[in-house]
Protein backbone atom coordinates (compact mmCIF):
# COMPACT_ATOMS: atom_id res chain seq x y z
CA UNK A 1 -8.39 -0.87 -33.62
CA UNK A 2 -5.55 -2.84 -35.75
CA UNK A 3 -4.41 -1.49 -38.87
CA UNK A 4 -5.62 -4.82 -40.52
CA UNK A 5 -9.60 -3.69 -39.35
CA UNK A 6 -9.03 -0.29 -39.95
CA UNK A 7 -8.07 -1.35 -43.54
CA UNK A 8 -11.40 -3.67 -44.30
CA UNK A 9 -13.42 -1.07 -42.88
CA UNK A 10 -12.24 1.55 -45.00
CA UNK A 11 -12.73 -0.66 -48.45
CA UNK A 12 -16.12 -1.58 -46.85
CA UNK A 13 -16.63 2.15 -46.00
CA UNK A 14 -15.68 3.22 -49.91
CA UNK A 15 -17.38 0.78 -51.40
CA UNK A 16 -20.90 0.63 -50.11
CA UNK A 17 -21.03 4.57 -50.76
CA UNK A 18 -19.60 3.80 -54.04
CA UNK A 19 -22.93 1.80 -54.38
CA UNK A 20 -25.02 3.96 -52.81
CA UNK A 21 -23.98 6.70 -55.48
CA UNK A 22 -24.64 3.98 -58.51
CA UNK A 23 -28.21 3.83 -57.33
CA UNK A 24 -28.62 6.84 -56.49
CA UNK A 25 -28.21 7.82 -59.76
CA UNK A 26 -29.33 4.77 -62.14
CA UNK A 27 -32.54 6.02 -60.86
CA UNK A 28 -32.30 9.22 -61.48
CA UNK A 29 -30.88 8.63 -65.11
CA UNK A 30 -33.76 5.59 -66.24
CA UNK A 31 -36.48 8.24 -66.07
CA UNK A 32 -34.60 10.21 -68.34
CA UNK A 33 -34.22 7.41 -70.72
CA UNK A 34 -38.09 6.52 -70.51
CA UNK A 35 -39.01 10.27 -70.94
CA UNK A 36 -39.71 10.26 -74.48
CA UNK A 37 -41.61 6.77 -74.65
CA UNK A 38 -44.14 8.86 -71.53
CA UNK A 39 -44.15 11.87 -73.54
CA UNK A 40 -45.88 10.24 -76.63
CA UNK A 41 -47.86 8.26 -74.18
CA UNK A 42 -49.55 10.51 -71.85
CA UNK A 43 -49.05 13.66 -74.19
CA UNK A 44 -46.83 15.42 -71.90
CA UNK A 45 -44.73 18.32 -73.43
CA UNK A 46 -41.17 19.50 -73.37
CA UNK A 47 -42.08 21.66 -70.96
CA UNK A 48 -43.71 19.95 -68.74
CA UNK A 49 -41.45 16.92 -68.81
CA UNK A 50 -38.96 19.42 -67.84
CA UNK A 51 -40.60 19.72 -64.30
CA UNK A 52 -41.20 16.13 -64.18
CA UNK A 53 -37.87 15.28 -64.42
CA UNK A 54 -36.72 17.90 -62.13
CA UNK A 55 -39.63 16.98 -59.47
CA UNK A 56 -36.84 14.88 -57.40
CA UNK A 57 -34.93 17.75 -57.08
CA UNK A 58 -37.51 20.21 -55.46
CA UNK A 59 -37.76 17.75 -52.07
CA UNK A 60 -33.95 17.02 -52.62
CA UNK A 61 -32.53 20.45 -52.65
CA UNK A 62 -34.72 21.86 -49.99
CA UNK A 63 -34.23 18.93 -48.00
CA UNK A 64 -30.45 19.15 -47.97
CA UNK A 65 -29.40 21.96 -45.12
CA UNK A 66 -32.05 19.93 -42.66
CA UNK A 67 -30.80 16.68 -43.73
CA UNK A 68 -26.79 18.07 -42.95
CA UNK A 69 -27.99 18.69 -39.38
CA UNK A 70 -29.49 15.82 -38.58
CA UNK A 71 -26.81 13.55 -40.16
CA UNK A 72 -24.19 15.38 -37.92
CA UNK A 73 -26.76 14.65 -34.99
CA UNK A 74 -27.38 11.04 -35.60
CA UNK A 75 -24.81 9.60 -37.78
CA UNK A 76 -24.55 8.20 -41.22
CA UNK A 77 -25.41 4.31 -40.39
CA UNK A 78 -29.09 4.84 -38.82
CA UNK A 79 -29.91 8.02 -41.42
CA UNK A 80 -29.07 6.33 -45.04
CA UNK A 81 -31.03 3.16 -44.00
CA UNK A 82 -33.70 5.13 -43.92
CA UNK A 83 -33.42 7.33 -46.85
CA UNK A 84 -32.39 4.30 -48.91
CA UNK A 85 -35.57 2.36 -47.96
CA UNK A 86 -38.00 5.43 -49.12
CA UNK A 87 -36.24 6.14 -52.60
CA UNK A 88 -36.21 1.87 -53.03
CA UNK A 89 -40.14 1.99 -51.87
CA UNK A 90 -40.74 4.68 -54.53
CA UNK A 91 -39.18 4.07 -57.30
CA UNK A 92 -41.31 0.24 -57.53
CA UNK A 93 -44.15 2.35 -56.51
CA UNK A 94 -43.33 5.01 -59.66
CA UNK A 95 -45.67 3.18 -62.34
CA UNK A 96 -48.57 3.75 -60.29
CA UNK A 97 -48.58 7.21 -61.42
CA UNK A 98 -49.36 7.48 -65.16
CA UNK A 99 -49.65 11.49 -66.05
CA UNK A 100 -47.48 14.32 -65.06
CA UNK A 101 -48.53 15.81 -61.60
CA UNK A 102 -48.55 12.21 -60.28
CA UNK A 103 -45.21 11.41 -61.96
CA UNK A 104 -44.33 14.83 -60.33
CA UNK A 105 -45.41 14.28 -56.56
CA UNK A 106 -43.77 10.58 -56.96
CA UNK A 107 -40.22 11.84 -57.75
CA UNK A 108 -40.70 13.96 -54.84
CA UNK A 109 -41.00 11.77 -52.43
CA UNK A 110 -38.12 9.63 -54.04
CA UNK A 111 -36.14 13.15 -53.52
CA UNK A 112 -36.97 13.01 -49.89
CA UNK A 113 -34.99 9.59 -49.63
CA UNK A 114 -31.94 10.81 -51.53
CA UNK A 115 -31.43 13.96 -49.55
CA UNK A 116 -29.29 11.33 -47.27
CA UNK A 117 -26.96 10.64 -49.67
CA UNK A 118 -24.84 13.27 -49.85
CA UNK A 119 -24.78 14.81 -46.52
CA UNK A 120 -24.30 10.76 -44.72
CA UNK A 121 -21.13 9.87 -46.84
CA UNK A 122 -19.18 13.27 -46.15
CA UNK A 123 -19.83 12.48 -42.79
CA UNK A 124 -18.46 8.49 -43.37
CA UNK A 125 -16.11 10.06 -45.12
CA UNK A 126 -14.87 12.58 -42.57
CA UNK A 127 -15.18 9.74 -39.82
CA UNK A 128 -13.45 6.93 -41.80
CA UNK A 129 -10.26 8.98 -43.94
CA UNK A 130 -7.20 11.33 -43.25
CA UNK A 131 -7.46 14.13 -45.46
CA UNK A 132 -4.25 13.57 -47.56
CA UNK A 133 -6.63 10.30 -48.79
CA UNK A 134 -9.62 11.82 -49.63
CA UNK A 135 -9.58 13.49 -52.92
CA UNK A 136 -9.01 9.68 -54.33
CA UNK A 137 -11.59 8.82 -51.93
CA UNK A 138 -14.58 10.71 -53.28
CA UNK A 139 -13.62 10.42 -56.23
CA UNK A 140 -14.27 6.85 -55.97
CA UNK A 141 -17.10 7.11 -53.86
CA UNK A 142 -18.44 9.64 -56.48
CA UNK A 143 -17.16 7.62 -59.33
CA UNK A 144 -20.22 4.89 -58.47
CA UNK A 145 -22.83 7.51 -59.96
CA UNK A 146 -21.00 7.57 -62.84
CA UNK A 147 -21.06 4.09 -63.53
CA UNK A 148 -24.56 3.81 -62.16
CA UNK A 149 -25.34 6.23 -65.36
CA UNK A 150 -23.90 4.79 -68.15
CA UNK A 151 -25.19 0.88 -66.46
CA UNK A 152 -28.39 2.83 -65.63
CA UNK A 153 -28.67 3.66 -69.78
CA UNK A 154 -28.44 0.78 -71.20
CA UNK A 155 -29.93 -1.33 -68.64
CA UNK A 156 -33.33 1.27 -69.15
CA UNK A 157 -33.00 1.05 -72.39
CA UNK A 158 -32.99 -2.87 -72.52
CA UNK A 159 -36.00 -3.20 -70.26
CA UNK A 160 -37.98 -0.40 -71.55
CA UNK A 161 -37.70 -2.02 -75.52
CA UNK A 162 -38.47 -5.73 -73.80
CA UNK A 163 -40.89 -5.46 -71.16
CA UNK A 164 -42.42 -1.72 -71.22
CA UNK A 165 -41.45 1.08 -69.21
CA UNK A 166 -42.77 0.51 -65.67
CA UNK A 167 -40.41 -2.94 -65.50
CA UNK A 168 -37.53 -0.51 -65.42
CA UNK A 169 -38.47 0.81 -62.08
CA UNK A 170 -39.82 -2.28 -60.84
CA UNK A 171 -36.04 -4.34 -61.04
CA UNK A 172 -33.83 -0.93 -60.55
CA UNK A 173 -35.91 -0.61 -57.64
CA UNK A 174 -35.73 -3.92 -56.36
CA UNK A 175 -32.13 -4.02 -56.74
CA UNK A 176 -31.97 -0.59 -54.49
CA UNK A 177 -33.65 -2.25 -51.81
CA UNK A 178 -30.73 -5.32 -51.97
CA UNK A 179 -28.32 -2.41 -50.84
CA UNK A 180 -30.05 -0.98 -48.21
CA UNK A 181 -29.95 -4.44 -46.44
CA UNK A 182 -26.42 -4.69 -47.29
CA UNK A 183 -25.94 -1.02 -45.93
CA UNK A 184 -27.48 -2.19 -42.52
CA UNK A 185 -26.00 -5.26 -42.51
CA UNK A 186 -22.16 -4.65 -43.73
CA UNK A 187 -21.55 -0.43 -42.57
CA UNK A 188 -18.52 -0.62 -40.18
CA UNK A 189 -19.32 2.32 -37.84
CA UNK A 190 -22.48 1.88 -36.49
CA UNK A 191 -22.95 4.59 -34.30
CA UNK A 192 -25.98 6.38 -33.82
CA UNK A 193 -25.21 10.30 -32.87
CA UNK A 194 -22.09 11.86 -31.97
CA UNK A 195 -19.76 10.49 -30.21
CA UNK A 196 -15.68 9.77 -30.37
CA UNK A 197 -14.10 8.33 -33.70
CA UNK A 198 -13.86 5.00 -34.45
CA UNK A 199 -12.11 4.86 -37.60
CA UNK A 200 -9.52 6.71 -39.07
CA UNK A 201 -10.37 10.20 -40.22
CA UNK A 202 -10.56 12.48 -37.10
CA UNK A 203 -8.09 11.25 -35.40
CA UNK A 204 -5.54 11.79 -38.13
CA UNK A 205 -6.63 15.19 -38.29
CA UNK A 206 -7.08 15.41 -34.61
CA UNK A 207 -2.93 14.73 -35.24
CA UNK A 208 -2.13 17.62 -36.92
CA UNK A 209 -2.35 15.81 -40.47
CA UNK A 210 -2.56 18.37 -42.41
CA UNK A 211 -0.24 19.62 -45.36
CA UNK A 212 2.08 23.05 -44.21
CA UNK A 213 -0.28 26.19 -46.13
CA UNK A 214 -3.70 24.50 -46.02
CA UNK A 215 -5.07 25.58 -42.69
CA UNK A 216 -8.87 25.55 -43.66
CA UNK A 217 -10.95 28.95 -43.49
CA UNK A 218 -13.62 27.15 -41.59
CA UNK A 219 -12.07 25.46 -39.78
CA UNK A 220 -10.29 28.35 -38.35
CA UNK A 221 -13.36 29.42 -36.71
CA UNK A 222 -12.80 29.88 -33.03
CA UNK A 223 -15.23 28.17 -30.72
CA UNK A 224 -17.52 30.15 -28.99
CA UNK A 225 -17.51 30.97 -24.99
CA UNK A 226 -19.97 28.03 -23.85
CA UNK A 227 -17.97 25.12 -25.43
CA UNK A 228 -20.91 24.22 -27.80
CA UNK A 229 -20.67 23.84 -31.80
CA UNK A 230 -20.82 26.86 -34.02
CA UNK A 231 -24.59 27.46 -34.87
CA UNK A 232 -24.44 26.10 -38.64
CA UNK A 233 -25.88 29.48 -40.04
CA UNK A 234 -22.93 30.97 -38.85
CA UNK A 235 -21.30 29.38 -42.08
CA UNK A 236 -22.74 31.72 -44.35
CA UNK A 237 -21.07 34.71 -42.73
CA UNK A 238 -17.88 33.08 -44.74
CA UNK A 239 -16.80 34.03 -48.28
CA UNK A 240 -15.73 30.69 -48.89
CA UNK A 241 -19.49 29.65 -48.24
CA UNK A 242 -20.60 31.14 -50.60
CA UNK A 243 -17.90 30.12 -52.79
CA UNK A 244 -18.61 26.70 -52.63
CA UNK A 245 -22.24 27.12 -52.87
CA UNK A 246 -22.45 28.76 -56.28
CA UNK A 247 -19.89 27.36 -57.44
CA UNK A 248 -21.73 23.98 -56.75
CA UNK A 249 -24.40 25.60 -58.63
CA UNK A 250 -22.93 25.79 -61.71
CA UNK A 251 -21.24 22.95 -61.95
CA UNK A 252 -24.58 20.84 -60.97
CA UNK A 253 -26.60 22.56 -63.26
CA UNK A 254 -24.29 21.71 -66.38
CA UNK A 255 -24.14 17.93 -64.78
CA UNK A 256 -28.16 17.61 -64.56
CA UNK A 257 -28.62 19.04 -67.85
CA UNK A 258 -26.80 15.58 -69.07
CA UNK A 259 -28.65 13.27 -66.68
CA UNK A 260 -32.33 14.92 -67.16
CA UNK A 261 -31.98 15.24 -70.87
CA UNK A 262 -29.27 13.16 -73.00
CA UNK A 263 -31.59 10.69 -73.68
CA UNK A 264 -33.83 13.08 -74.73
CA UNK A 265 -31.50 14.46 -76.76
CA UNK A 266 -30.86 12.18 -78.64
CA UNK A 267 -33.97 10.70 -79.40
CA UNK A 268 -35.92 13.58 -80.25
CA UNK A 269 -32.85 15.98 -81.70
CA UNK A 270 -30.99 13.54 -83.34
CA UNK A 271 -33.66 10.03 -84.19
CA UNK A 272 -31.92 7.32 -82.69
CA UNK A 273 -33.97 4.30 -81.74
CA UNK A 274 -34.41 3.57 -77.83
CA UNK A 275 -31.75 1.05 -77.91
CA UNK A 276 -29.37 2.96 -79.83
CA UNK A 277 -29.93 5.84 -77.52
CA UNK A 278 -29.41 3.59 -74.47
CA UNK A 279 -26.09 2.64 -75.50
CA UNK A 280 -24.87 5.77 -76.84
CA UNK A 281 -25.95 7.75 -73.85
CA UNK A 282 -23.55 5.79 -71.68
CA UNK A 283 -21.07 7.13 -73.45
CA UNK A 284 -20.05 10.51 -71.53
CA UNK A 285 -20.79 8.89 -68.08
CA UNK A 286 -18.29 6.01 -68.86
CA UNK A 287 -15.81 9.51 -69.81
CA UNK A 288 -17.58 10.81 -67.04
CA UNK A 289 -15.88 7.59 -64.77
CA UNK A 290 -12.31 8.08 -66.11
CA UNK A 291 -12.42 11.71 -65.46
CA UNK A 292 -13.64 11.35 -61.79
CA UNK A 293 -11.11 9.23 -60.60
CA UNK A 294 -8.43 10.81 -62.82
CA UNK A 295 -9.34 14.29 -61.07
CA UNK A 296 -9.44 12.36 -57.45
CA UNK A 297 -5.79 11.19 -58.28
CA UNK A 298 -4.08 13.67 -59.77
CA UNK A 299 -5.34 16.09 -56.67
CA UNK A 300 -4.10 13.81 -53.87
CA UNK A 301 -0.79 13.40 -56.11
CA UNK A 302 -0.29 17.05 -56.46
CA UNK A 303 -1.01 17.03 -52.19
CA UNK A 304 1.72 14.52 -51.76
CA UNK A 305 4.32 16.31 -54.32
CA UNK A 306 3.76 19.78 -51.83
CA UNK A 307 1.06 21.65 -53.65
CA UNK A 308 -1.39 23.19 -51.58
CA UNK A 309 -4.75 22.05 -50.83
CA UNK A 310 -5.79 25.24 -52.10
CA UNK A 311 -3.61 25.35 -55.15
CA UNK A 312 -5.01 21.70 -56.15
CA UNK A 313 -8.52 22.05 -55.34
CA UNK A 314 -8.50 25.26 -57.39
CA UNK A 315 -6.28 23.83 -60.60
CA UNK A 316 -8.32 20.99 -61.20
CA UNK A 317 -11.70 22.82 -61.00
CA UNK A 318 -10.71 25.62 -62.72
CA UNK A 319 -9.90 23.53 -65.86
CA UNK A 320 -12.15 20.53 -65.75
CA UNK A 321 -15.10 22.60 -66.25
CA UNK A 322 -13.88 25.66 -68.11
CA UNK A 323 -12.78 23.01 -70.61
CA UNK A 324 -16.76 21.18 -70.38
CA UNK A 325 -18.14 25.17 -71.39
CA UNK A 326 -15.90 24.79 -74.25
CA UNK A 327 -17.00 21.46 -75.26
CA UNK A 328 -20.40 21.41 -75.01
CA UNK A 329 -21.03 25.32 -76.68
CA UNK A 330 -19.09 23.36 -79.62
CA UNK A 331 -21.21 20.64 -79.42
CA UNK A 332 -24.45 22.65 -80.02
CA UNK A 333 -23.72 24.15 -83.40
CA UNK A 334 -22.13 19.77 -84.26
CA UNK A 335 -24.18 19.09 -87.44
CA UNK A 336 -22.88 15.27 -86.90
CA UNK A 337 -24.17 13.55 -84.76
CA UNK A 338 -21.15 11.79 -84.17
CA UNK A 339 -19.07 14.96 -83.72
CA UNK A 340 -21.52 15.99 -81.33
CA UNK A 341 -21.76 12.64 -78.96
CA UNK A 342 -17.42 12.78 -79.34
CA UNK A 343 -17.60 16.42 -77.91
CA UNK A 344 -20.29 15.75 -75.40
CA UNK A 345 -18.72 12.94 -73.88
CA UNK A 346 -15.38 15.06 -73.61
CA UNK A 347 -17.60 17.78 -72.30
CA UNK A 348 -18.97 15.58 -69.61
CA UNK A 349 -15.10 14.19 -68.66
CA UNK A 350 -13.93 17.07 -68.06
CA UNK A 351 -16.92 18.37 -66.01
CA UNK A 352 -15.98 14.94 -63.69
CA UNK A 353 -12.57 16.20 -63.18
CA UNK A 354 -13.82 18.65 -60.44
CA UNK A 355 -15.51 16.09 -58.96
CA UNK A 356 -13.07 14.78 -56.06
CA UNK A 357 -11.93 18.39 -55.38
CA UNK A 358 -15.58 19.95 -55.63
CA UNK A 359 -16.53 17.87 -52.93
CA UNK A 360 -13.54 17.59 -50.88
CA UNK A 361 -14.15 21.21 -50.49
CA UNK A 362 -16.83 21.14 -47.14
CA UNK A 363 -14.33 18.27 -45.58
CA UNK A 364 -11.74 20.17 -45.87
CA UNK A 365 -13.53 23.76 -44.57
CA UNK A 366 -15.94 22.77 -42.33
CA UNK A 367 -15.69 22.72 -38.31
CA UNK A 368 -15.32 19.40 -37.55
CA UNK A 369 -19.22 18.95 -35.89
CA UNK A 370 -20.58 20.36 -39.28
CA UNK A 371 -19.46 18.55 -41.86
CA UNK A 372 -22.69 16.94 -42.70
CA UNK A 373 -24.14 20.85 -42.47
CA UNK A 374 -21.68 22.64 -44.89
CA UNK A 375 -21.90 19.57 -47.55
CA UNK A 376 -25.86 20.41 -47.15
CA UNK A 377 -25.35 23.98 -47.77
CA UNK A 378 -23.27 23.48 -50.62
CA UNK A 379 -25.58 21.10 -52.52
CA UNK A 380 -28.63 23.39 -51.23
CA UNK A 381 -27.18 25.91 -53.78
CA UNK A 382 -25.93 23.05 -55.41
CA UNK A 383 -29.34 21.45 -56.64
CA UNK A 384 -30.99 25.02 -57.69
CA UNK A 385 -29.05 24.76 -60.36
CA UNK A 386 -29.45 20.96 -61.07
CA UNK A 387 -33.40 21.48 -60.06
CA UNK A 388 -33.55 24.45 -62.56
CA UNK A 389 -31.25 22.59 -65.35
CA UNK A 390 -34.66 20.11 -66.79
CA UNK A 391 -37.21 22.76 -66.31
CA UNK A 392 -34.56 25.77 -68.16
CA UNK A 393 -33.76 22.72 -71.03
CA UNK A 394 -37.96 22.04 -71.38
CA UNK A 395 -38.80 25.92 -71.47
CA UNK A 396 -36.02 26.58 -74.60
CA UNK A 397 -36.55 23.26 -76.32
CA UNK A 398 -40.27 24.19 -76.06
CA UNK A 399 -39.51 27.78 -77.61
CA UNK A 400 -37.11 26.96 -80.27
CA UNK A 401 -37.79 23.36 -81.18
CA UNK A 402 -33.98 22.95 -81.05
CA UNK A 403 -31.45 21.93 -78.21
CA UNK A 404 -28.67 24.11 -78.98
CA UNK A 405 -29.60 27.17 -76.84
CA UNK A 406 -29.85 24.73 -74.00
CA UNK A 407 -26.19 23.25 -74.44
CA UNK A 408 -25.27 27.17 -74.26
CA UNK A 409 -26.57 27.49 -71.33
CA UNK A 410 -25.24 24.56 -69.34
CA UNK A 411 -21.80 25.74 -71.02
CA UNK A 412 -22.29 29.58 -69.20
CA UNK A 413 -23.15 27.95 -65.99
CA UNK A 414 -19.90 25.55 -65.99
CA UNK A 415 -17.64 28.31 -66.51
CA UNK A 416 -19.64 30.46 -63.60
CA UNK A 417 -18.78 27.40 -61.10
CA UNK A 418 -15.86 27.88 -62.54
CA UNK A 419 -15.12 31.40 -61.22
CA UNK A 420 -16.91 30.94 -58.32
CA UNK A 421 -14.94 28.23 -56.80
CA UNK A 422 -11.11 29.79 -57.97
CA UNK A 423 -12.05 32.87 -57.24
CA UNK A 424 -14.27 32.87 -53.70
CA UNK A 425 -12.73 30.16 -52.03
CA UNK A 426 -10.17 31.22 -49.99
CA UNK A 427 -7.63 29.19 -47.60
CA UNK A 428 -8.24 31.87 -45.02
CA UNK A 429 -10.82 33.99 -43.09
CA UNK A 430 -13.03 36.86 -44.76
C-alpha cells in the first residue's frame, strides 16, 4: 500500500468513528433532554427515570467483554454494521413505548447495538495507527461524542418544543441509519476475522515503534506453549487490569452523571425553559470538545518530547479529573445559576482531558489479539459506574429534593478513577 492510500484511509478510518461516536451519543443525550417533558407526561418519578435512563447501559455494560471477543474474532467492518443498524432500528422504534418499563426494555435493546462501538474502533484503531499517533487519534475519534452532545442538546431541544418528543427520535434516528450505510459503504479495511494488517498500526509496532521505557505490562505477556492467543481471562490476573477497569469506573460514572441528567438539572433544579435548557446544556460538552482533543495533543506531544507513555498517560489523567472533583463539588453548593453552569462546564473539560489517554490505555497494554477484549473489560467496569450514575442521581434527588448530594458524588468517583489509574497502572508486570 502507498503512503498516499495509507493516508486517505486513515482520515476515512478517523473520521467515520468520529461519527460513529456523535451518534452514539446524540442518542444517548436527547433522552435526557426529553426526560422531564415524559416525566410530567406519564407520571414517572425521579427515581424511576433514573433506571430509565440508565436502561441502555444494563445490555451495554454486560454486553461489552462478549462483544471484545467477538470483535477480535471477526473484525470491526462486518460487527459495527450490525450494531449500528439495531441502535438506528430502535431509537425510530423508541416512541412506541409510552411508560417506563417499555421505555426501559427499548433502551435495552438500543444498548445491545452500541456495545460495538467501543470495542470495533480500538480494534480500527489498533489496525489503522502507530502508537506514537494515537493519543491525538482517540481523542478525535472520541471528540465526535462530544460534539454529538452539545449538537444532540439543542437539536432535542428544537424538535421536542416544535414537533413533540417522539420526532426527536424519529430524525436522530433516521440520520443514524445514513451512517451505517456510509460505514458499509466507505470503511477502508474490510476484513472479516483475523488475518494480516492492512493498514498502518501493527506493522509499525510489529517494527519496534515504540518509545525507549514504555514496554507495555500486557503486552509483556509471554505466549503460551501451543502458539495460540492468551485466553482473555487471563487479563485479570494483571494489576494493571484492574487499574484500568476501576479507574474507567470512576471516570464514567462522573461522565454519565452529565449525559443522563444535565438536562434534568437544569430544568427541574434551576427552571429554565426547554429551549433555554437545550442550549445551555451544550455548554460543557462543547468544553467537553476542547478538552478532549487538548488532552489527545498534549499526550502525543509530551511522547514526542521523550516522556514516557507511562509518565503521560498518568499526568494527564491524574489532573483532568482530580481538577472535574473539584469543580463540580463547587458547583453543588453555586447559588447562581450562572456560577454553577461556568463551573460545570469547567468540570466537564477537565473530565475530557483523560479522555485520549484513558483510552489509549488497552492499545497500549493489551496482547496484540486482544485488543478488542481488554477495551471490553475496561468499559465492563467502565459502564457500572456510568449504568449506576442515573439510577444513584434518581435515588438522592428522590430523597432530598435537591441535586447537590448527587454532584458530590460524581465529584468522589472522579477523583477514585483518579487514583486508580496513577496509582494501579503500572508499565510493568505484577
Amino acid at each position: 500500500m502507498n503512503e498516499k492510500t495509507e493516508g486517505a484511509n486513515k482520515i476515512i478510518t478517523c473520521s467515520l468513528l468520529f461519527v460513529a461516536q456523535l451518534f452514539s451519543f446524540m442518542i444517548r443525550f436527547a433522552f435526557g433532554v426529553v426526560a422531564p417533558v415524559l416525566m410530567e407526561m406519564y407520571r414517572i418519578s425521579p427515581k424511576a427515570m433514573g433506571y430509565v435512563l440508565s436502561g441502555w447501559n444494563w445490555s451495554y455494560t454486560a454486553g461489552l467483554p462478549i462483544m471484545g471477543v467477538i470483535v477480535d474474532r471477526f473484525g470491526p467492518y462486518i460487527v459495527l454494521t450490525a450494531g449500528s443498524l439495531v441502535w438506528g432500528l430502535f431509537t425510530i422504534a423508541l416512541p412506541i413505548a409510552t411508560s417506563a418499563v417499555p421505555l426501559f426494555l427499548m433502551r435495552m435493546v438500543f444498548g445491545l447495538g452500541q456495545t460495538t462501538v467501543l470495542p470495533a474502533g480500538a480494534l480500527a484503531v489498533f489496525r489503522g495507527f502507530g502508537i506514537r499517533e494515537r493519543a491525538r487519534v482517540i481523542a478525535i475519534v472520541f471528540s465526535g461524542n462530544q460534539v454529538g452532545l452539545a449538537i444532540g442538546a439543542t437539536v432535542a431541544a428544537f424538535i421536542l418544543a416544535r414537533l413533540g418528543w417522539q420526532a426527536v427520535f424519529y430524525f436522530i434516528g433516521t440520520a443514524s441509519l445514513l451512517f451505517t450505510l456510509a460505514w458499509f459503504a466507505f470503511y477502508p479495511d474490510k476484513r472479516v476475522g483475523s488475518s494480516p494488517p492492512k493498514l498502518g498500526g501493527d506493522a509499525s509496532e510489529a517494527s519496534g515503534e515504540v518509545p525507549l521505557g514504555t514496554t507495555p505490562a500486557l503486552r509483556a505477556t509471554p505466549p503460551n506453549l501451543g502458539g495460540e492467543p492468551t485466553p482473555w481471562l487471563s487479563l485479570l490476573g494483571h494489576r494493571s487490569t484492574w487499574g484500568i477497569a476501576f479507574g474507567q469506573m470512576g471516570y464514567l460514572y462522573a461522565y454519565f452523571f452529565f449525559v443522563s441528567w444535565l438536562p434534568g438539572y437544569l430544568i427541574l433544579e434551576r427552571k429554565m425553559t426547554l429551549l433555554q435548557s437545550g442550549i445551555v446544556a451544550a455548554l460543557p460538552f462543547w468544553a467537553g470538545l476542547v478538552g478532549t482533543l487538548g488532552g489527545g495533543w498534549l499526550g502525543d506531544y509530551l511522547i514526542h518530547r521523550g516522556v514516557s507513555t507511562t509518565v503521560s498517560r498518568k499526568s494527564i489523567i491524574g489532573t483532568g479529573l482530580s481538577a472535574s472533583t473539584v469543580f463540580v463539588v463547587t458547583a453543588a453548593y453555586a447559588e447562581q445559576a450562572w456560577l454553577a453552569v461556568t463551573l460545570l462546564t469547567l468540570c466537564v473539560g477537565c473530565l475530557r482531558l483523560a479522555t485520549g489517554s484513558v483510552n489509549s490505555y488497552p492499545i497500549d497494554l493489551a496482547p496484540r489479539p486482544m485488543v478488542g477484549a481488554l477495551t471490553g473489560i475496561q468499559n465492563f467496569f467502565g459502564n457500572i459506574g456510568g449504568l449506576l450514575a442515573p439510577i444513584v442521581t434518581g435515588y438522592i434527588v428522590s430523597a432530598t429534593g435537591s441535586f447537590a448530594a448527587s454532584f458530590v458524588v460524581a465529584g468522589g468517583m472522579a477523583l477514585f478513577g483518579a487514583a486508580s489509574y496513577v496509582l494501579l497502572v503500572d508499565n510493568r508486570l505484577k
